[in-house]
C-alpha atoms as a PDB file:
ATOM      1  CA  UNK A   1       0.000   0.000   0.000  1.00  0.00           C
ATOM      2  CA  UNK A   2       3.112   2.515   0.917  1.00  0.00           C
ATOM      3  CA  UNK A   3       4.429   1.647  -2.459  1.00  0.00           C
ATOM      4  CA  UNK A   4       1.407   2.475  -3.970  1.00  0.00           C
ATOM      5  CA  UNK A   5       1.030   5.880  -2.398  1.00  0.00           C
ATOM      6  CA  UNK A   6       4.536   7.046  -2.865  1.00  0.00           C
ATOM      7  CA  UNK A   7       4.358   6.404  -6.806  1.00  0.00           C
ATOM      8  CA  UNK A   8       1.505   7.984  -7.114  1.00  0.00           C
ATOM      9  CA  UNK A   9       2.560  11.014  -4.993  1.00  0.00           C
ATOM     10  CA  UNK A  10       6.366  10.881  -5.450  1.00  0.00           C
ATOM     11  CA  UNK A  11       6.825   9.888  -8.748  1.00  0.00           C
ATOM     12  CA  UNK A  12       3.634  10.688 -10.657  1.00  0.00           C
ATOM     13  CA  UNK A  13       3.339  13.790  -9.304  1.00  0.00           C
ATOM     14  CA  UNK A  14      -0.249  14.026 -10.183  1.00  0.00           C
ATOM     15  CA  UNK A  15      -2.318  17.994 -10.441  1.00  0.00           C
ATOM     16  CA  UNK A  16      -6.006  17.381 -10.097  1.00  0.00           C
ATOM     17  CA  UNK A  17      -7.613  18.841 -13.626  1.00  0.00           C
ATOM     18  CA  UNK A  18     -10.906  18.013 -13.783  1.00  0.00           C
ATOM     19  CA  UNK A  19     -14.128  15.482 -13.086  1.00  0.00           C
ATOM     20  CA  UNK A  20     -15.784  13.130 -14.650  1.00  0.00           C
ATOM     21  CA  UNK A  21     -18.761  11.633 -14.281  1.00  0.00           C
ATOM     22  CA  UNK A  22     -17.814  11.564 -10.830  1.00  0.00           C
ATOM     23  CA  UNK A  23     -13.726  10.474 -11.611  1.00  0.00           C
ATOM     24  CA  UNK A  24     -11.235  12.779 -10.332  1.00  0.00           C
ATOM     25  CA  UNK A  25      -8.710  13.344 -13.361  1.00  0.00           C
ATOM     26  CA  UNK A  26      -4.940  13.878 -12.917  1.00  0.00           C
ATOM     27  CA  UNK A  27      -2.243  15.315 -14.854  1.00  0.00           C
ATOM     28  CA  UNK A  28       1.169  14.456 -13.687  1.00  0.00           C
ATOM     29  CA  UNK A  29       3.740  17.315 -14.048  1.00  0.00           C
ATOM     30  CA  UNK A  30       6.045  14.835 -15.899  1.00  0.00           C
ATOM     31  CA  UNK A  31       3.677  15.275 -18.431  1.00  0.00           C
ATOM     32  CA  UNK A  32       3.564  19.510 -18.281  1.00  0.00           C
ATOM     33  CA  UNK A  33       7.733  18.974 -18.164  1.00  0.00           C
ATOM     34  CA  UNK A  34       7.521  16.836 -21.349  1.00  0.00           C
ATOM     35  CA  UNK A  35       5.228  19.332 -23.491  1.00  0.00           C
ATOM     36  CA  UNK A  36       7.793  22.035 -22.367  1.00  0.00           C
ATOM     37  CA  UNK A  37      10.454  19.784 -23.342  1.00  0.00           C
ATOM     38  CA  UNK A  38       9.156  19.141 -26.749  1.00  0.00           C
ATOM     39  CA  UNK A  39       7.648  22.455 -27.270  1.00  0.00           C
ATOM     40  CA  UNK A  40      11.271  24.257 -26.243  1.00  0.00           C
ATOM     41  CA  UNK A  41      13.120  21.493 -29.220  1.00  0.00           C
ATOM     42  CA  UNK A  42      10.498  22.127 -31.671  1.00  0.00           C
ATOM     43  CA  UNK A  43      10.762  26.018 -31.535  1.00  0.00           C
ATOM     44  CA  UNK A  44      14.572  26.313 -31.145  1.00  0.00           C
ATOM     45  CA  UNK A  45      14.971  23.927 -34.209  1.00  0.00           C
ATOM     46  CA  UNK A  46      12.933  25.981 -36.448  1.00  0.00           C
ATOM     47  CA  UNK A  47      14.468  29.301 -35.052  1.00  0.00           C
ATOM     48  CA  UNK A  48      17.673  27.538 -35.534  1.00  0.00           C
ATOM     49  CA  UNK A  49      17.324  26.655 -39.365  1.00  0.00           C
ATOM     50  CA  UNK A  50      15.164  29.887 -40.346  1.00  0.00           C
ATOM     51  CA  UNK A  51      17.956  31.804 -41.757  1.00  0.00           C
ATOM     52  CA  UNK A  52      17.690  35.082 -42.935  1.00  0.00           C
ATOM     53  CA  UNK A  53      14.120  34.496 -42.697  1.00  0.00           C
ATOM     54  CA  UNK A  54      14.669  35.168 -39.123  1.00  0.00           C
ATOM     55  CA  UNK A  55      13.190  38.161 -37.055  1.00  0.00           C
ATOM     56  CA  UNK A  56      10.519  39.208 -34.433  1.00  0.00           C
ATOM     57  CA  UNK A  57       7.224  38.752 -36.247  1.00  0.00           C
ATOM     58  CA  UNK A  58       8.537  35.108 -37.434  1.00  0.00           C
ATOM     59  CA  UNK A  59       9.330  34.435 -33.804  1.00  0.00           C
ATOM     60  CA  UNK A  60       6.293  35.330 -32.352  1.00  0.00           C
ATOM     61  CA  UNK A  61       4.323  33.075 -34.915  1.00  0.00           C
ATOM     62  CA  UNK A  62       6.611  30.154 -34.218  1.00  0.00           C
ATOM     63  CA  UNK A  63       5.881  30.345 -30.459  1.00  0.00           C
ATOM     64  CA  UNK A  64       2.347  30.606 -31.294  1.00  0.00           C
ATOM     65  CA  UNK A  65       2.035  28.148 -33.816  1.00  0.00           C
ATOM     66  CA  UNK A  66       4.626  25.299 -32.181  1.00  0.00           C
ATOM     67  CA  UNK A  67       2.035  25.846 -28.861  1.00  0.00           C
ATOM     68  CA  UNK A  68      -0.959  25.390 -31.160  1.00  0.00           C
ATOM     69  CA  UNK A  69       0.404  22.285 -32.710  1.00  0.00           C
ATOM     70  CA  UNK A  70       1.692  20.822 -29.408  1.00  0.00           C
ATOM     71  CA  UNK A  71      -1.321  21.596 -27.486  1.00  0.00           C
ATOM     72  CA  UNK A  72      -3.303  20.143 -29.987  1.00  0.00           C
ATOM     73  CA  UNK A  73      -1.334  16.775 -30.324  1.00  0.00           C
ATOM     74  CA  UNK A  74      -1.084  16.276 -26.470  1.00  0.00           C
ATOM     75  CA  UNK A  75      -5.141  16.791 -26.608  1.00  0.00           C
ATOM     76  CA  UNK A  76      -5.731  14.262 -29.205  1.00  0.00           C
ATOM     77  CA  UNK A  77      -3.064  11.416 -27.456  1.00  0.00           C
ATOM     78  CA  UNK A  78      -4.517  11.573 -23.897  1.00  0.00           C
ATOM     79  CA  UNK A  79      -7.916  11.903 -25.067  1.00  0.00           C
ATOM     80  CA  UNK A  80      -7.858   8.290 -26.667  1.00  0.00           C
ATOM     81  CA  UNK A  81      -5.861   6.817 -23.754  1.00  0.00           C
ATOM     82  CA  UNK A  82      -8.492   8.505 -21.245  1.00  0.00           C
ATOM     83  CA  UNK A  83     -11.158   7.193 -23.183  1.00  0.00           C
ATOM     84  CA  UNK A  84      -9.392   3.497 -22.669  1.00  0.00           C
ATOM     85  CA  UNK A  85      -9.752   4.349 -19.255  1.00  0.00           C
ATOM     86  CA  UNK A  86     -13.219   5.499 -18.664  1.00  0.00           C
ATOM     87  CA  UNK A  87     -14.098   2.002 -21.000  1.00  0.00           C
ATOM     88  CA  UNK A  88     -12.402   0.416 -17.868  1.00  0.00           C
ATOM     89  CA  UNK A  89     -14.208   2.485 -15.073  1.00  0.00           C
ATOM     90  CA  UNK A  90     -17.589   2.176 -16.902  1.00  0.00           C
ATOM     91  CA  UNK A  91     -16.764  -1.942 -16.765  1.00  0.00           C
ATOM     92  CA  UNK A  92     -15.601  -1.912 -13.363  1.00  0.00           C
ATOM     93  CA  UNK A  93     -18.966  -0.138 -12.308  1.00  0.00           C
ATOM     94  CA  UNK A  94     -21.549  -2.212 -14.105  1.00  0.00           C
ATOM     95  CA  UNK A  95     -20.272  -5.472 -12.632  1.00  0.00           C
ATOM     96  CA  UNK A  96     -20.482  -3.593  -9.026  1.00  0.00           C
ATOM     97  CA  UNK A  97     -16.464  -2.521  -8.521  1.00  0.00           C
ATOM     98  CA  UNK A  98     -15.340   1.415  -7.709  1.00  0.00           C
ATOM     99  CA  UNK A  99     -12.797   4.091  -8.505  1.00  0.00           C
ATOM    100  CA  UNK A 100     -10.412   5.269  -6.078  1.00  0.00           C
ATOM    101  CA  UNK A 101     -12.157   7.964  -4.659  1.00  0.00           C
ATOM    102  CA  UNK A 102      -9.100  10.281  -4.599  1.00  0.00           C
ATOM    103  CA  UNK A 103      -7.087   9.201  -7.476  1.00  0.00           C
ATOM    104  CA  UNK A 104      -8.924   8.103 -10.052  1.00  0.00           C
ATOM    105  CA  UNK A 105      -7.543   8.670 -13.273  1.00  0.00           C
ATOM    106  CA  UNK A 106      -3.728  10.091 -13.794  1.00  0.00           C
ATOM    107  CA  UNK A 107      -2.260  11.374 -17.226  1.00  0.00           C
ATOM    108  CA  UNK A 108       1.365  10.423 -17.539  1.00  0.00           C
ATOM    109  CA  UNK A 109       3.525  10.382 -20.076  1.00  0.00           C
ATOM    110  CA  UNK A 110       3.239   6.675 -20.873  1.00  0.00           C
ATOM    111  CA  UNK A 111      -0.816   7.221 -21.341  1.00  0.00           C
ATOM    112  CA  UNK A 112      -3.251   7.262 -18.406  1.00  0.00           C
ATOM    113  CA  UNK A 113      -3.391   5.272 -15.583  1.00  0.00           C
ATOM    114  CA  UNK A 114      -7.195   4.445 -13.622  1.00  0.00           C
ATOM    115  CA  UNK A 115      -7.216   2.762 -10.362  1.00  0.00           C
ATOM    116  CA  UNK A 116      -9.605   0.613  -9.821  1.00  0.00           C
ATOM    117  CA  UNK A 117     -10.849  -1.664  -6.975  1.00  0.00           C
ATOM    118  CA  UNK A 118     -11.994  -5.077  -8.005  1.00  0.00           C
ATOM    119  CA  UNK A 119     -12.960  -6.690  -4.950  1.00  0.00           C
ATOM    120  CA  UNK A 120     -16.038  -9.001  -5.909  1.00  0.00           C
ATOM    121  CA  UNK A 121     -15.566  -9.520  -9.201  1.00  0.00           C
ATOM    122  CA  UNK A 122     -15.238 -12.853 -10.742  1.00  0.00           C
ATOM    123  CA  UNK A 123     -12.287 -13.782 -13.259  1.00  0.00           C
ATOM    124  CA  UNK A 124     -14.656 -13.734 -15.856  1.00  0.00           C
ATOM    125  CA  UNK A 125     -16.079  -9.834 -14.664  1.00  0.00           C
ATOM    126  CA  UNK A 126     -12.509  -9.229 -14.477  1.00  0.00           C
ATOM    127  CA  UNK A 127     -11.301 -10.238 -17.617  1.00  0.00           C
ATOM    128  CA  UNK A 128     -13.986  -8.123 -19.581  1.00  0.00           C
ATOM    129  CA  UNK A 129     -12.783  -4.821 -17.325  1.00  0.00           C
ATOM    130  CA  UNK A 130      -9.613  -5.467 -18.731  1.00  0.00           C
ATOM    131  CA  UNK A 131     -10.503  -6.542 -22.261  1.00  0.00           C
ATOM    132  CA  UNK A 132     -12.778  -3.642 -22.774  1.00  0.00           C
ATOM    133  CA  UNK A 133     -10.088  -0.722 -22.825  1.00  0.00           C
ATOM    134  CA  UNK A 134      -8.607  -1.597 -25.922  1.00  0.00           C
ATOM    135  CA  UNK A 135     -11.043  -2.592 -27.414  1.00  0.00           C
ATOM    136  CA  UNK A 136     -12.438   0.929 -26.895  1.00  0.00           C
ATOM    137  CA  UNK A 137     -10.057   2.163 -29.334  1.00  0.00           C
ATOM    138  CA  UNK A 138     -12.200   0.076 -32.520  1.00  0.00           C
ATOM    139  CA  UNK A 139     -15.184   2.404 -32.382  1.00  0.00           C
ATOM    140  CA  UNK A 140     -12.305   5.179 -32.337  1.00  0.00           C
ATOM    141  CA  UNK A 141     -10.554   3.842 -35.347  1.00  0.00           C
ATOM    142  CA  UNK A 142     -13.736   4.220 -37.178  1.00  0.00           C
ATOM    143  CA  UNK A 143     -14.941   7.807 -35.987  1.00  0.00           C
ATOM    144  CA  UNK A 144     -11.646   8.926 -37.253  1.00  0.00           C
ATOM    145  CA  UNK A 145     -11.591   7.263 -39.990  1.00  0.00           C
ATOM    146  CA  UNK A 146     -15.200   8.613 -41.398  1.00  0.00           C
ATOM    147  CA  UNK A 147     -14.138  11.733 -40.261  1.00  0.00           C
ATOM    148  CA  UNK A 148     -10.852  11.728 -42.609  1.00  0.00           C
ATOM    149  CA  UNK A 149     -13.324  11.415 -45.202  1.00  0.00           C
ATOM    150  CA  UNK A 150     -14.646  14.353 -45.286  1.00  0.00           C
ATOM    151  CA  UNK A 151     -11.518  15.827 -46.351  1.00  0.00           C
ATOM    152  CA  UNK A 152     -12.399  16.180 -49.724  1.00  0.00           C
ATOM    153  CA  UNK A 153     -10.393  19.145 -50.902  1.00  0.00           C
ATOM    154  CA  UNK A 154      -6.912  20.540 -51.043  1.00  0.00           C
ATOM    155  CA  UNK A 155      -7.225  23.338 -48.286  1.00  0.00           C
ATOM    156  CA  UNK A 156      -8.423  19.977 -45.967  1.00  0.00           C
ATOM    157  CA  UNK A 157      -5.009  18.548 -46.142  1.00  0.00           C
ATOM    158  CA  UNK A 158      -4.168  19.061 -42.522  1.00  0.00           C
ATOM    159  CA  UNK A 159      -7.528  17.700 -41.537  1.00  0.00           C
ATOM    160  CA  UNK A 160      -6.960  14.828 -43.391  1.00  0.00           C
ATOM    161  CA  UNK A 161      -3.405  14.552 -41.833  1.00  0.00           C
ATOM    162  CA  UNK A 162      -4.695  15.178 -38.062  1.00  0.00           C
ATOM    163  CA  UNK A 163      -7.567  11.994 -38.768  1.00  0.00           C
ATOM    164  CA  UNK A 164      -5.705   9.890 -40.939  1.00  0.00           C
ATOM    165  CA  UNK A 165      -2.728  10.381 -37.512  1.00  0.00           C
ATOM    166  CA  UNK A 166      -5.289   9.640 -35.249  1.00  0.00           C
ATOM    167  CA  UNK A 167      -6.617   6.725 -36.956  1.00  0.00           C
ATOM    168  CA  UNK A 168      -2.964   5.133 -37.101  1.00  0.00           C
ATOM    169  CA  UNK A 169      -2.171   6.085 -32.969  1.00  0.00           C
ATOM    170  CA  UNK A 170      -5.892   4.404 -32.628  1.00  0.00           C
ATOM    171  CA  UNK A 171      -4.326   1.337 -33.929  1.00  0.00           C
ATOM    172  CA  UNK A 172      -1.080   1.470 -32.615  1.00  0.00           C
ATOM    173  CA  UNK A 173      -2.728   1.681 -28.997  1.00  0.00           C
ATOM    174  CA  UNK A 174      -5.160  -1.558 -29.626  1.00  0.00           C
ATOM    175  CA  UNK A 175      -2.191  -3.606 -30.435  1.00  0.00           C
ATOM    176  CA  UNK A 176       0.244  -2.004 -28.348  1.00  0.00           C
ATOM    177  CA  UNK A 177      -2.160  -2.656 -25.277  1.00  0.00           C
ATOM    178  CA  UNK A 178      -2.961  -6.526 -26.004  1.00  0.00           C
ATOM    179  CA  UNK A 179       1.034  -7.409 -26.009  1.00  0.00           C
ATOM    180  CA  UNK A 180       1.774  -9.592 -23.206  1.00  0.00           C
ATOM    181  CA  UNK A 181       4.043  -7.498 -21.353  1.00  0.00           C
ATOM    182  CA  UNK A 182       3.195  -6.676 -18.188  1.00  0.00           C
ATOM    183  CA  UNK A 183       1.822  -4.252 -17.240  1.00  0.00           C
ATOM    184  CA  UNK A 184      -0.168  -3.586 -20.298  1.00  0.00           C
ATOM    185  CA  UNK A 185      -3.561  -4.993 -20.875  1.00  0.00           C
ATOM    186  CA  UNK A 186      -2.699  -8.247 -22.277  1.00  0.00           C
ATOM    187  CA  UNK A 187      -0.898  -9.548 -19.431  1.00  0.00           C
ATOM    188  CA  UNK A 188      -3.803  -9.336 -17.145  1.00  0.00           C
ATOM    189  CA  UNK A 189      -6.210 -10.924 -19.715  1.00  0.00           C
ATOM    190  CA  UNK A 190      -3.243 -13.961 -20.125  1.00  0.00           C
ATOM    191  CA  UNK A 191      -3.381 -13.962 -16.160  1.00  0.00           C
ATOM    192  CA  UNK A 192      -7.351 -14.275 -16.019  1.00  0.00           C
ATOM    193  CA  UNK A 193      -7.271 -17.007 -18.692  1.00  0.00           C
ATOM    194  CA  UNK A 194      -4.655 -18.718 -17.140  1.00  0.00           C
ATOM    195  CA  UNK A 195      -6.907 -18.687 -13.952  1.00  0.00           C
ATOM    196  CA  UNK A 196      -9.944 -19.348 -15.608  1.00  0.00           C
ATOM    197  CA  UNK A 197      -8.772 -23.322 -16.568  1.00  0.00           C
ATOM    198  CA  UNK A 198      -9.002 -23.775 -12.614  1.00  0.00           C
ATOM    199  CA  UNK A 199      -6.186 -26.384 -12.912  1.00  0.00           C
ATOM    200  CA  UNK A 200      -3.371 -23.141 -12.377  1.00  0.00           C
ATOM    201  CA  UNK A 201      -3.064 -22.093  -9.496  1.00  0.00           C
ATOM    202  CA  UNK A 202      -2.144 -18.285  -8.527  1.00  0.00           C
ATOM    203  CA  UNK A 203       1.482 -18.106  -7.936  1.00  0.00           C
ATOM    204  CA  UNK A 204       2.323 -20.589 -10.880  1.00  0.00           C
ATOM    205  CA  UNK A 205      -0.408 -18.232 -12.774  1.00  0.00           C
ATOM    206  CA  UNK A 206       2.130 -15.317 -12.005  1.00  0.00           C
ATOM    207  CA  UNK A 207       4.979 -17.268 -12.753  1.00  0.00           C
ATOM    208  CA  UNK A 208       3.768 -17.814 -16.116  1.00  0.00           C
ATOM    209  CA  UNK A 209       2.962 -14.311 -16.923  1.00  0.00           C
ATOM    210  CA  UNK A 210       5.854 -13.499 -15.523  1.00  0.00           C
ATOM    211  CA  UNK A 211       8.275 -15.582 -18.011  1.00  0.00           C
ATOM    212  CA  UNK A 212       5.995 -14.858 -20.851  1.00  0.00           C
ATOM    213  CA  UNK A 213       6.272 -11.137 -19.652  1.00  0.00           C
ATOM    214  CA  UNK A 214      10.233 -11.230 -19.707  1.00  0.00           C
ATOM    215  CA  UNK A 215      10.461 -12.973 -23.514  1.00  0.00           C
ATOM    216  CA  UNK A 216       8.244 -10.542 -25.076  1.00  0.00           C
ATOM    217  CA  UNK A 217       9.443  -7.454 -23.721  1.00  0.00           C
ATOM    218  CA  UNK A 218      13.292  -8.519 -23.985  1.00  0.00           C
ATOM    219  CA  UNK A 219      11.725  -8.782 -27.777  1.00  0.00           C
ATOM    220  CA  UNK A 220      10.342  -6.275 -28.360  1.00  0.00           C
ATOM    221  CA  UNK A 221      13.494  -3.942 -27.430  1.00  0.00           C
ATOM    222  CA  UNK A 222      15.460  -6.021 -29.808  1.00  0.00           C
ATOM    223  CA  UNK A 223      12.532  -5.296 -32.339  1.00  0.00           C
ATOM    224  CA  UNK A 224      12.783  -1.991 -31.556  1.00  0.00           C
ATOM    225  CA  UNK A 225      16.869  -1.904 -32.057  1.00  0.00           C
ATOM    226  CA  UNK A 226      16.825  -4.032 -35.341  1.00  0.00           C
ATOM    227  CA  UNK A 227      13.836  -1.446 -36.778  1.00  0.00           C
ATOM    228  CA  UNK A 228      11.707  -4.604 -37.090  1.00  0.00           C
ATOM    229  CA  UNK A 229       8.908  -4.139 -34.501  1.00  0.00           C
ATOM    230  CA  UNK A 230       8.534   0.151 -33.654  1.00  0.00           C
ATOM    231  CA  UNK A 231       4.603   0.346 -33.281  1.00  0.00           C
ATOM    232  CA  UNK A 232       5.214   3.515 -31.429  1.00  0.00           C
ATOM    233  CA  UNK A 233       7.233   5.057 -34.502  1.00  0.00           C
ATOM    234  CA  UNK A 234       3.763   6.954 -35.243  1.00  0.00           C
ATOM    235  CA  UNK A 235       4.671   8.776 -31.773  1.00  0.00           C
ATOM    236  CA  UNK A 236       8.094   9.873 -32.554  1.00  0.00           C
ATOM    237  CA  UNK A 237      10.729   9.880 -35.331  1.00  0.00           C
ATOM    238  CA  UNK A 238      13.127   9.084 -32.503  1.00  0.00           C
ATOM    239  CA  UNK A 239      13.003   5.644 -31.575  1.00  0.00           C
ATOM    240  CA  UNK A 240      11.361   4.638 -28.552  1.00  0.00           C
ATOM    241  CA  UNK A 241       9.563   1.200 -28.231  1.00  0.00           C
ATOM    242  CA  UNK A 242      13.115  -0.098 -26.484  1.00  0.00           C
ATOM    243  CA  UNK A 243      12.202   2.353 -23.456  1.00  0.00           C
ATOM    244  CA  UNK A 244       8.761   0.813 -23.188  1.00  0.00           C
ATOM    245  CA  UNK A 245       9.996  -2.924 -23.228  1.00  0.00           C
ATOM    246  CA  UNK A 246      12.717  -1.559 -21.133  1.00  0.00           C
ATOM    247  CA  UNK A 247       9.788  -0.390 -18.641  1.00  0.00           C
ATOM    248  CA  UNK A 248       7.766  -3.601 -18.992  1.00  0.00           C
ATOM    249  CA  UNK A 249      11.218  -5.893 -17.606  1.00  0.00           C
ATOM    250  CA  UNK A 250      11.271  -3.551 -14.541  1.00  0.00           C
ATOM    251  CA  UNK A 251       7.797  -4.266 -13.807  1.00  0.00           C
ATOM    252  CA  UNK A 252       7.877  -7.884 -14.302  1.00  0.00           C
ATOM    253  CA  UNK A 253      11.123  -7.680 -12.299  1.00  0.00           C
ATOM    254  CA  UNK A 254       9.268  -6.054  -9.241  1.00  0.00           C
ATOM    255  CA  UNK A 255       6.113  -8.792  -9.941  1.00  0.00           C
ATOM    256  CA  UNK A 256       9.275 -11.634  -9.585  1.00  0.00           C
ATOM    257  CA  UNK A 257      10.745  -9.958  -6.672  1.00  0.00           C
ATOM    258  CA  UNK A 258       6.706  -9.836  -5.312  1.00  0.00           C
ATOM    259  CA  UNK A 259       6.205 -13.445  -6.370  1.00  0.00           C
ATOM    260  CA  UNK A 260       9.886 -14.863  -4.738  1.00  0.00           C
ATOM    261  CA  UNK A 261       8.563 -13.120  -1.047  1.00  0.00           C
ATOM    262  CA  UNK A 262       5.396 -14.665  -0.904  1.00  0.00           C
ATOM    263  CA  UNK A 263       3.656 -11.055  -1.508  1.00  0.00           C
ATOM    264  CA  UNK A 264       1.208 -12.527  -4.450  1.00  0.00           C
ATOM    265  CA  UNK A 265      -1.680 -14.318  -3.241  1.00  0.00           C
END
């Protein structure tokens, strides 16, 4: 429970932003230092490069337009992984579970987090909580898509760009989420299905996910170092599926460290 608290306080950081249907929403600062971050690259690179072109009036519409585009982009991202939240939270409440009262939904820079409590549901009530979030990104796949349609001129080119973008991160977020690294989606459901046979029993449940866990995020970073597996290229030019899979063996790390103390019950 301390461990829980302190990464949500310590290392989240989390700013209360708004409510939802009666779910407090978080932003962590790690996310305000990254839009800074990016923002601050994006408009020295262009100032950098501008040339003689340079001067006040083309600075001023840099800043403006770099906050426009960056504002706009962080909008779009956390609005389709809060979206694979809320399908969690509005799972978790039809089969009887709760939201943390306090936390309840934190934006970080690896997506959104919800915590839930799942005390009295069955594996099979759990199972479609979990399954449910990415699947929530299908019906936005297909509102994008439609939308990108109705780009039907040349002066609708960045339209068609923004939905055609959003229709790919839809996609990339689906499969990205089902992998069976934990702690994403798909190691939960592979726990729940493991359970479900009722011949496994918890700890050799873990154990399982846990090996599984540690093959396919050791391959996806060499994926992501050989160029052959980047699903998160749509994110970034630079490279960064091996820091994911490099996240996902930490966490399975700490679920082994859990699992070798007795800790998982």
């Amino acid at each position: 429970h301390e461990n829980v608290e302190d990464m949500f306080t310590q290392y989240l950081m989390p700013k209360f932003l708004f409510e939802v249907s009666g779910v407090r929403v978080h932003v962590s600062v790690w996310v305000l230092y990254m839009w800074g971050i990016t923002y601050a690259t994006a408009v020295f690179l262009f100032s950098a490069f501008a040339g003689d072109d340079f001067g006040f009036y083309y600075f001023a519409t840099l800043v403006v337009f770099w906050a426009f585009i960056m504002s706009l982009f962080f909008v779009l991202l956390f609005s389709s992984t809060f979206i694979h939240e809320y399908a969690h939270i509005a799972a978790v409440r039809y089969f009887g579970g709760r939201v943390d009262e306090d936390k309840g939904v934190v934006l970080w820079p690896f997506g959104a987090l919800a915590y839930l409590h799942l005390d009295g549901l069955t594996l099979s009530q759990e199972m479609l909580v979990t399954i449910v979030g990415p699947l929530s990104h299908a019906p936005q796949i297909l509102l994008w898509y439609l939308l990108s349609l109705t780009a039907s001129s040349a002066e609708d080119n960045l339209w068609r760009a923004v939905t055609l973008n959003m229709v790919a991160l839809n996609i990339v977020l689906l499969v990205w989420n089902l992998l069976p690294c934990y702690p994403m989606d798909g190691s939960r459901i592979l726990s729940c299905a493991l359970l479900l046979t009722r011949r496994i029993k918890v700890e050799s449940a873990a154990w399982i996910v846990v090996i599984i866990s540690y093959i396919a995020s050791v391959s996806y970073i060499v994926g992501s170092l050989t160029g052959s597996f980047t699903p998160l290229a749509v994110f970034s030019n630079f490279p960064i599926d091996w820091i994911f899979g490099g996240l996902c063996v930490v966490a399975t790390s700490n679920i082994a460290v859990m699992l070798k103390q007795g800790r998982i019950r």
